[in-house]
N, C-alpha and C. Protein backbone atom coordinates (compact mmCIF):
# COMPACT_ATOMS: atom_id res chain seq x y z
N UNK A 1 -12.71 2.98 1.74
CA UNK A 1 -11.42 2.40 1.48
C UNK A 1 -10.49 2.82 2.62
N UNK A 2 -9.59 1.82 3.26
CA UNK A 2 -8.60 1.83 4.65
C UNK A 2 -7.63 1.85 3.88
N UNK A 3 -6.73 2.78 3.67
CA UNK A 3 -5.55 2.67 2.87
C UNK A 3 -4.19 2.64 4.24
N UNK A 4 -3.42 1.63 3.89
CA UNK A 4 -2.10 1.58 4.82
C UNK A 4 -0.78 1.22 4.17
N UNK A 5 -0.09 1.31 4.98
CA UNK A 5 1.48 1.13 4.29
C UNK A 5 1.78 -1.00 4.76
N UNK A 6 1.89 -1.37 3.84
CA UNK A 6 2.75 -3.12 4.78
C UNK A 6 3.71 -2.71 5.15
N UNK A 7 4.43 -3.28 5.72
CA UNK A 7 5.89 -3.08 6.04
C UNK A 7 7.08 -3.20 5.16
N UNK A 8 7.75 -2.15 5.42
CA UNK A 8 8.71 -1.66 4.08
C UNK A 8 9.87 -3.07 3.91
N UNK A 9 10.32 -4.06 3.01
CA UNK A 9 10.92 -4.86 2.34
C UNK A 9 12.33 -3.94 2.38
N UNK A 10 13.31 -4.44 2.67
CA UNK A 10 15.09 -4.08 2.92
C UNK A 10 15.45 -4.96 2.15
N UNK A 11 15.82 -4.81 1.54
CA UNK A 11 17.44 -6.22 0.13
C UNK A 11 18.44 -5.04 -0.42
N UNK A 12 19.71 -5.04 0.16
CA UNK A 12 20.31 -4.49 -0.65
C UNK A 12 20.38 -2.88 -0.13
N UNK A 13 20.18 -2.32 -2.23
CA UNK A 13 19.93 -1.02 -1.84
C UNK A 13 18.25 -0.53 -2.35
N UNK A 14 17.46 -1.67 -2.40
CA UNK A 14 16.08 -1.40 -2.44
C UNK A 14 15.82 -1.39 -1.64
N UNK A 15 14.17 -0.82 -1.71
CA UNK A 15 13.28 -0.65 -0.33
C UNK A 15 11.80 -0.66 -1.08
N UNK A 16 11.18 -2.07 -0.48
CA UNK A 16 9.74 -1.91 -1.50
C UNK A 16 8.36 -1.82 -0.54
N UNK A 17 7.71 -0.98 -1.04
CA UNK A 17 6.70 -1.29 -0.08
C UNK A 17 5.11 -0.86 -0.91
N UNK A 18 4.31 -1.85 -0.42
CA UNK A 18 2.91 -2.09 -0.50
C UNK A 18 2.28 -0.76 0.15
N UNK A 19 1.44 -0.01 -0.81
CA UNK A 19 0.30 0.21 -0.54
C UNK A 19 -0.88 -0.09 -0.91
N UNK A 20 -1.82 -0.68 0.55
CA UNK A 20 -3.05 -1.63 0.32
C UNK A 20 -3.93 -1.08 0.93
N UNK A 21 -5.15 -2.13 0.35
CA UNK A 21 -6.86 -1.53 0.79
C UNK A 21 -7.31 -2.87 1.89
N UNK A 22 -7.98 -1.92 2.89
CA UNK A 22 -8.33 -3.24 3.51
C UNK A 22 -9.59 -2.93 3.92
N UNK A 23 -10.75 -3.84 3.86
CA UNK A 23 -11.71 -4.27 4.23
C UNK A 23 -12.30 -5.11 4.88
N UNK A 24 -13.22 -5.13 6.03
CA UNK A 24 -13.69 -5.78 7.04
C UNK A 24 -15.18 -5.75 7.35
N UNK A 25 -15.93 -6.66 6.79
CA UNK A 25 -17.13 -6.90 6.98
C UNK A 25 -17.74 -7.68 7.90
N UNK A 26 -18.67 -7.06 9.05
CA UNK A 26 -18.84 -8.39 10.07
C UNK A 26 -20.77 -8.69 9.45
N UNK A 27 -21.31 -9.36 10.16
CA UNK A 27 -22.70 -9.55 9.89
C UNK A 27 -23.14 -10.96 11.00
N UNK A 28 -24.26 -10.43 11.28
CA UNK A 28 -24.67 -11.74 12.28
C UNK A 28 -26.36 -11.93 12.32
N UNK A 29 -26.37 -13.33 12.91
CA UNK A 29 -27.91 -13.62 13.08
C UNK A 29 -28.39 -14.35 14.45
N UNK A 30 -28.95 -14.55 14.65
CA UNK A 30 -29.35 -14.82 15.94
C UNK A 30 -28.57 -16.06 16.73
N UNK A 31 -27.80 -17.01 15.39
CA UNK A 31 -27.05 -17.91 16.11
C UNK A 31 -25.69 -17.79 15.69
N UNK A 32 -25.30 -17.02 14.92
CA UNK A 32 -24.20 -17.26 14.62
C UNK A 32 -23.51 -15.86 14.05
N UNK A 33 -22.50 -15.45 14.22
CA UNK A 33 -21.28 -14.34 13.58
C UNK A 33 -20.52 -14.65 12.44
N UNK A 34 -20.37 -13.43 11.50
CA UNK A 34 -19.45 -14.24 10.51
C UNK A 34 -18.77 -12.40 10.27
N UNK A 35 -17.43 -13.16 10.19
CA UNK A 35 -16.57 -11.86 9.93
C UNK A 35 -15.49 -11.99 8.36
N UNK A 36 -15.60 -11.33 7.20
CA UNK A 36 -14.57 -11.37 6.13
C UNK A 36 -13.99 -10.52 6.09
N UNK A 37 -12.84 -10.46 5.68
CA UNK A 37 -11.66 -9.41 5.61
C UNK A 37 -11.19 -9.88 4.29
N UNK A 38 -10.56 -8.47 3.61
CA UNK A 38 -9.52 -8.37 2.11
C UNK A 38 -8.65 -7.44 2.01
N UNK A 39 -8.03 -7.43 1.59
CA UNK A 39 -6.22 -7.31 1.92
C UNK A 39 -6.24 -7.09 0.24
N UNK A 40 -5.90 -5.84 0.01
CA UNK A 40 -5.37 -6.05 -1.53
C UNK A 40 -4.75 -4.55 -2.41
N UNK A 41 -3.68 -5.04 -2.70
CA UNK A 41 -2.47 -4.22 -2.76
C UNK A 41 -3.32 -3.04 -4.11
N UNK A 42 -2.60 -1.48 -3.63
CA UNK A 42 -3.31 -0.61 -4.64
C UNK A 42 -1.93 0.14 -5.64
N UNK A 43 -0.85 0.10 -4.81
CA UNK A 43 0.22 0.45 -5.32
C UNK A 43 1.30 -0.28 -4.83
N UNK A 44 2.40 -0.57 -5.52
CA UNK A 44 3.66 -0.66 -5.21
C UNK A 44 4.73 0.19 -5.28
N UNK A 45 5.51 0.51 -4.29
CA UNK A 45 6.59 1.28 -4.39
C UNK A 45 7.98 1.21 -4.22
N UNK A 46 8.64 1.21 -4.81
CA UNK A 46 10.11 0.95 -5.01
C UNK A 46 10.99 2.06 -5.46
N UNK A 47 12.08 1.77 -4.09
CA UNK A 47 13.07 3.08 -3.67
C UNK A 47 14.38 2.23 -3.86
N UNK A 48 15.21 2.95 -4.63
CA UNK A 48 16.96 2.70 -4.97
C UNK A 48 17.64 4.37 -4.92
N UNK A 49 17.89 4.17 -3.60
CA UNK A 49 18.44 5.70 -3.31
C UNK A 49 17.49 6.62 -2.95
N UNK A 50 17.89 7.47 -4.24
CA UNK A 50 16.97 8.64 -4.04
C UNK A 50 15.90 8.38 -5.03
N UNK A 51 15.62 7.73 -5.88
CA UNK A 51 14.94 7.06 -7.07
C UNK A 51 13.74 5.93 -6.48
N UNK A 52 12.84 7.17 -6.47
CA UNK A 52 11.48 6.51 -6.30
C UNK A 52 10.52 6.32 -7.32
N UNK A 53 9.72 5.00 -7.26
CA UNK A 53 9.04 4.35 -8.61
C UNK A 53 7.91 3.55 -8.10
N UNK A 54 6.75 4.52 -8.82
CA UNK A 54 5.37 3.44 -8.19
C UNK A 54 4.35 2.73 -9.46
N UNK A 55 4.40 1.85 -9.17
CA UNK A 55 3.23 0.92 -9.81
C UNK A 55 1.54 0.21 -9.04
N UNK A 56 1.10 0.46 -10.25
CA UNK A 56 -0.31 -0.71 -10.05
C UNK A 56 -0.20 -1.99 -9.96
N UNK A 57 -0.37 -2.82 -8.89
CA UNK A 57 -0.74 -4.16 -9.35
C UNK A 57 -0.09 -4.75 -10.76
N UNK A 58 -1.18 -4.13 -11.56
CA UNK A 58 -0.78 -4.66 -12.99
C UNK A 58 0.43 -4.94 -13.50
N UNK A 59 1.32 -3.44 -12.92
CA UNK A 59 2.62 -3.25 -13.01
C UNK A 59 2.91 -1.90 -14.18
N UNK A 60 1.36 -1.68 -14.18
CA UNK A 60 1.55 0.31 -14.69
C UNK A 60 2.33 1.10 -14.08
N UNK A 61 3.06 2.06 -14.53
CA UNK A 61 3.44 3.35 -13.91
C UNK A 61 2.48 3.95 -13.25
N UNK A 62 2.68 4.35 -12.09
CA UNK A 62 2.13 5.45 -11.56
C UNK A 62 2.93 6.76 -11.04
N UNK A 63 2.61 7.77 -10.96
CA UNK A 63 3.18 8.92 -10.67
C UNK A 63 3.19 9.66 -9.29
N UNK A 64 3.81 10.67 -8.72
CA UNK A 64 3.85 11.25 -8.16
C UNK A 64 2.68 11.51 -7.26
N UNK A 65 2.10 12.35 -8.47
CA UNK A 65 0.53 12.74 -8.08
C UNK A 65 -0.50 12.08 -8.21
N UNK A 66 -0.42 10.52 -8.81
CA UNK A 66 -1.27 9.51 -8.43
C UNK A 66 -1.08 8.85 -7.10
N UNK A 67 0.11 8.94 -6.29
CA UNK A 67 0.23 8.06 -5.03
C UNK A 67 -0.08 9.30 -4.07
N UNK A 68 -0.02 10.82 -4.74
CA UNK A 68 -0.47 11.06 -3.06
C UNK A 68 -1.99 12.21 -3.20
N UNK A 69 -2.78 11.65 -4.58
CA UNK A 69 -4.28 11.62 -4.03
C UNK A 69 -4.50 10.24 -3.75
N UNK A 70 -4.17 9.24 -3.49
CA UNK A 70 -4.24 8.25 -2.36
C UNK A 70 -3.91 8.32 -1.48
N UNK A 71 -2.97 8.55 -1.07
CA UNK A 71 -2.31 8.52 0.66
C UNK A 71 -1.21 10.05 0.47
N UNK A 72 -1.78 11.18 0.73
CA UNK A 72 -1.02 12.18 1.10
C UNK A 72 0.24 12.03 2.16
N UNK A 73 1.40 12.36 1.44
CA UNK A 73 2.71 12.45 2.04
C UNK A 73 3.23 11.33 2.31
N UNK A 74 2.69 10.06 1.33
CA UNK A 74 3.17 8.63 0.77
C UNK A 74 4.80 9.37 -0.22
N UNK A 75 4.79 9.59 -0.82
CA UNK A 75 5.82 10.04 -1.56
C UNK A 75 7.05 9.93 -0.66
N UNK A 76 6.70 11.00 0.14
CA UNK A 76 8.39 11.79 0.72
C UNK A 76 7.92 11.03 2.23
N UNK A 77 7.55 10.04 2.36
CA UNK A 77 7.24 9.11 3.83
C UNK A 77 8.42 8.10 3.31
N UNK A 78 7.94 7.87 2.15
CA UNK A 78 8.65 6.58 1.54
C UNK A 78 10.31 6.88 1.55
N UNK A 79 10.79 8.16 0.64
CA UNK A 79 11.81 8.91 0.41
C UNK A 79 12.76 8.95 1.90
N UNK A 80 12.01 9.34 3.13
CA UNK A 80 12.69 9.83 4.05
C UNK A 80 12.80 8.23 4.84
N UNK A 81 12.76 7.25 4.59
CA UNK A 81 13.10 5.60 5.40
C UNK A 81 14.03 5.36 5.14
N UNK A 82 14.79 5.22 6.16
CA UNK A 82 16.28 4.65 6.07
C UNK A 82 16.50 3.05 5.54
């Protein structure tokens, strides 16, 4: 799993941002290449101030310590963006 940040969303006094999985599979045969890629969001995060709030997809809560045994120092990365 390639875990990355999308680019952080500005409106206002929110700040939202995607964290996603990405995958890239190539495979080939003697005449031909074929390459797939997937893109698909693992958390969402949403900042109003100092008030940070992460969700699943689904639109579960997630916590603290669920976003950073995914992406260590996701939390206070997010916190410290102007």
């Amino acid at each position: 799993m390639t875990l990355s940040f999308d680019q952080m969303l500005r409106t206002g006094p929110f700040r939202v941002v995607a964290l996603t999985n990405a995958t890239v599979t190539a495979s080939h045969t003697k005449k031909a290449v074929s390459v797939f890629g997937c893109k698909s969001p693992v958390a969402v995060l949403v900042r109003q101030g100092a008030t940070l709030k992460a969700f699943r997809p689904d639109g579960a809560p997630m916590s603290k310590d669920d976003i950073e045994k995914l992406y260590p120092g996701a939390w206070d990365r997010v916190l410290a963006e102007a």
